[in-house]
Protein backbone atom coordinates (compact mmCIF):
# COMPACT_ATOMS: atom_id res chain seq x y z
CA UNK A 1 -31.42 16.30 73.99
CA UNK A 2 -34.37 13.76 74.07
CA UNK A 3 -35.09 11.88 70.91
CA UNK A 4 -36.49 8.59 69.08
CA UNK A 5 -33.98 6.17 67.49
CA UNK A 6 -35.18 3.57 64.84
CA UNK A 7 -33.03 1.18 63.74
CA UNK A 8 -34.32 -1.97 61.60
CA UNK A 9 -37.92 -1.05 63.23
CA UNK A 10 -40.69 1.85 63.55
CA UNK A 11 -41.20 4.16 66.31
CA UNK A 12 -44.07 6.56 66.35
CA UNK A 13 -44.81 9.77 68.30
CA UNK A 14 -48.33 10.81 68.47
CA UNK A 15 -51.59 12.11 70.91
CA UNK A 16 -50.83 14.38 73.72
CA UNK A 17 -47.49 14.87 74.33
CA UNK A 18 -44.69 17.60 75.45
CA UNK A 19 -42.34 18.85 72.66
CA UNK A 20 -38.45 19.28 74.24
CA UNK A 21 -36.64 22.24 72.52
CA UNK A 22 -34.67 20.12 71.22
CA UNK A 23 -35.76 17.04 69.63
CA UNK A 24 -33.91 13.84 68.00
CA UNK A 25 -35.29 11.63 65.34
CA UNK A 26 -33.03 8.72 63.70
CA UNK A 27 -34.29 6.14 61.20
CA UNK A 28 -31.41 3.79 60.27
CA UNK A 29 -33.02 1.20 57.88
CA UNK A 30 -36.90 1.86 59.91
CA UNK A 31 -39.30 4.34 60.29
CA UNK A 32 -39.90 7.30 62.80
CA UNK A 33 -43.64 9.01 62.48
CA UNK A 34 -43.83 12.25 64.63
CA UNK A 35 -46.77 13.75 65.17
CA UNK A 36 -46.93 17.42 66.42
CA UNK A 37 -50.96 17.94 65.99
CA UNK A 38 -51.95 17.19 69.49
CA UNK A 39 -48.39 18.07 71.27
CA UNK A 40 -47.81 20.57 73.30
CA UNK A 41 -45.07 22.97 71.34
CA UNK A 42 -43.70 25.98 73.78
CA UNK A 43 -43.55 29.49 72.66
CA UNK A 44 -39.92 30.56 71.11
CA UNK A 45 -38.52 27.99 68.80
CA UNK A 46 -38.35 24.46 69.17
CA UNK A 47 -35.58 22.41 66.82
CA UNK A 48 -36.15 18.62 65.33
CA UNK A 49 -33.14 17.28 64.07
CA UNK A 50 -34.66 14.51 61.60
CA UNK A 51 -31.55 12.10 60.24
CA UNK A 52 -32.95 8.94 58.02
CA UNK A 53 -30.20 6.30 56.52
CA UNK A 54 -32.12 3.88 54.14
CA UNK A 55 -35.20 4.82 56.10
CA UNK A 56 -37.84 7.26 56.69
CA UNK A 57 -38.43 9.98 58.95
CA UNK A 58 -42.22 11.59 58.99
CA UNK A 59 -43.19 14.81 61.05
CA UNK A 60 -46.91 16.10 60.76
CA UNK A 61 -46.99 19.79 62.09
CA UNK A 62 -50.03 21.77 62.80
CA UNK A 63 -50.98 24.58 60.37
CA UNK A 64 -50.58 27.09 63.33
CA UNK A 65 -46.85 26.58 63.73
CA UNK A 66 -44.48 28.40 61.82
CA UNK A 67 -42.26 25.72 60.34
CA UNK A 68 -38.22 26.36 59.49
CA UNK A 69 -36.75 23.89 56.68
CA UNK A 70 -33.03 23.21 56.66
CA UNK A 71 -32.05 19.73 55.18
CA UNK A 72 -31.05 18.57 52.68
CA UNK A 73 -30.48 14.83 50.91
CA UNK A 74 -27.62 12.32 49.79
CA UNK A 75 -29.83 9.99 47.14
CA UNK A 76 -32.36 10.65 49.46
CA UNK A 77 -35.09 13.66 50.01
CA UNK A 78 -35.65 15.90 52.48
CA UNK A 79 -39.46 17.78 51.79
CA UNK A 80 -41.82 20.28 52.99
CA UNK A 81 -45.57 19.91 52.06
CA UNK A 82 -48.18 21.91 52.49
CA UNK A 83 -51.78 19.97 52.62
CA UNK A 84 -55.18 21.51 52.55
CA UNK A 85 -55.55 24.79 53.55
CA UNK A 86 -52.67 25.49 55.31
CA UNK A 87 -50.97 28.85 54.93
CA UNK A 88 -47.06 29.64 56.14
CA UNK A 89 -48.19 33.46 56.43
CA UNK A 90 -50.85 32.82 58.74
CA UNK A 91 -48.49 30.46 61.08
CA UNK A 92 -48.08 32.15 64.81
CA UNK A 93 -44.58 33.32 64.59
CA UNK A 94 -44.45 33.26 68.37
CA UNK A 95 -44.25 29.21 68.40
CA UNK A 96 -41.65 28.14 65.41
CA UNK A 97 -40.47 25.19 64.90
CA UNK A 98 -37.06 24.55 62.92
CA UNK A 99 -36.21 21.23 61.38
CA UNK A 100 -32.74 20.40 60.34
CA UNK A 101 -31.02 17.30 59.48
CA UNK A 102 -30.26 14.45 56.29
CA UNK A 103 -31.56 12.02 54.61
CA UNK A 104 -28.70 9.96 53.10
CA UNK A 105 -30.81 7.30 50.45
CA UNK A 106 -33.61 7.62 52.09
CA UNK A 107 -36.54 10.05 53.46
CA UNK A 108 -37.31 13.42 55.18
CA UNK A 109 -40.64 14.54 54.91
CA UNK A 110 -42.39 17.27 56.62
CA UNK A 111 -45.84 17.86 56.16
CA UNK A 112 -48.17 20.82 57.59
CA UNK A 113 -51.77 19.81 58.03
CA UNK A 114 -54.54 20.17 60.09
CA UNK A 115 -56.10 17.77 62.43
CA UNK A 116 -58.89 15.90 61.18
CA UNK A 117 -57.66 16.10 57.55
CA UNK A 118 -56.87 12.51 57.12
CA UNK A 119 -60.15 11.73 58.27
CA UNK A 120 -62.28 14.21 56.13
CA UNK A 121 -59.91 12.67 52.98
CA UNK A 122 -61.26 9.05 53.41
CA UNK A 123 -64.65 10.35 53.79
CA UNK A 124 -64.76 12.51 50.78
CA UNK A 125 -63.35 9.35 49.15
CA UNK A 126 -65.72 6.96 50.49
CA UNK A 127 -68.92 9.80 49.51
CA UNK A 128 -67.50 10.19 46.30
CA UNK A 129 -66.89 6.21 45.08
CA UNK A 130 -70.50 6.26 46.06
CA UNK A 131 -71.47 8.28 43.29
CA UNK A 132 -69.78 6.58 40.82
């Protein structure tokens, strides 16, 4: 099993990249940022296990993926968001992508949005402080 360990620091994933099936993220007292947008995610299903100890543990899935949430939290939170238009029904079922782990006084946060989202955010932003 392949995987990103953060401890006392921040590690990101991000850009083109091959999803293992099975995937390791820790974040003891840092910060681990996966992004799945531009990665390349096989067919069946692939599993992140996301553990974060005083820290924070980030994964940004496409809205095409069908997303699995199994976690929970200790003081902590483990969440799945939804941004924009993103629908779970309309997810390909033949690429799935299960995340399981903890977040013991700390974070877990998945979030399912598409690609130039962030971008089109600021912008609307930026248009609309312009009216003001």
């Amino acid at each position: 099993m392949s995987g990103v360990v953060s401890f006392l620091s921040s590690n990101e994933r991000n850009g083109r990249w091959q999803l293992p099936r099975k995937f390791r993220a820790l974040a003891v007292m840092g910060n681990v940022e996966i992004d799945l947008r531009e990665a390349e995610i096989g067919y069946g299903v692939s599993v992140i296990e996301a553990v974060s100890v005083l820290g924070n543990v980030e994964i940004t899935v496409p809205p095409e993926i069908a997303v699995e949430c199994d976690g929970g939290g200790l003081l902590g939170s483990f969440t799945l968001k939804y941004r924009g238009p993103a629908n779970p029904a309309a997810a390909n079922r033949e690429k799935t992508l299960r995340i399981t782990g903890s977040a013991y006084a700390g974070n877990v946060e998945v979030v399912v949005k598409g690609p130039d989202e962030g971008v089109l955010a600021k912008l609307g932003r930026n248009l609309g402080m312009r009216r003001e």
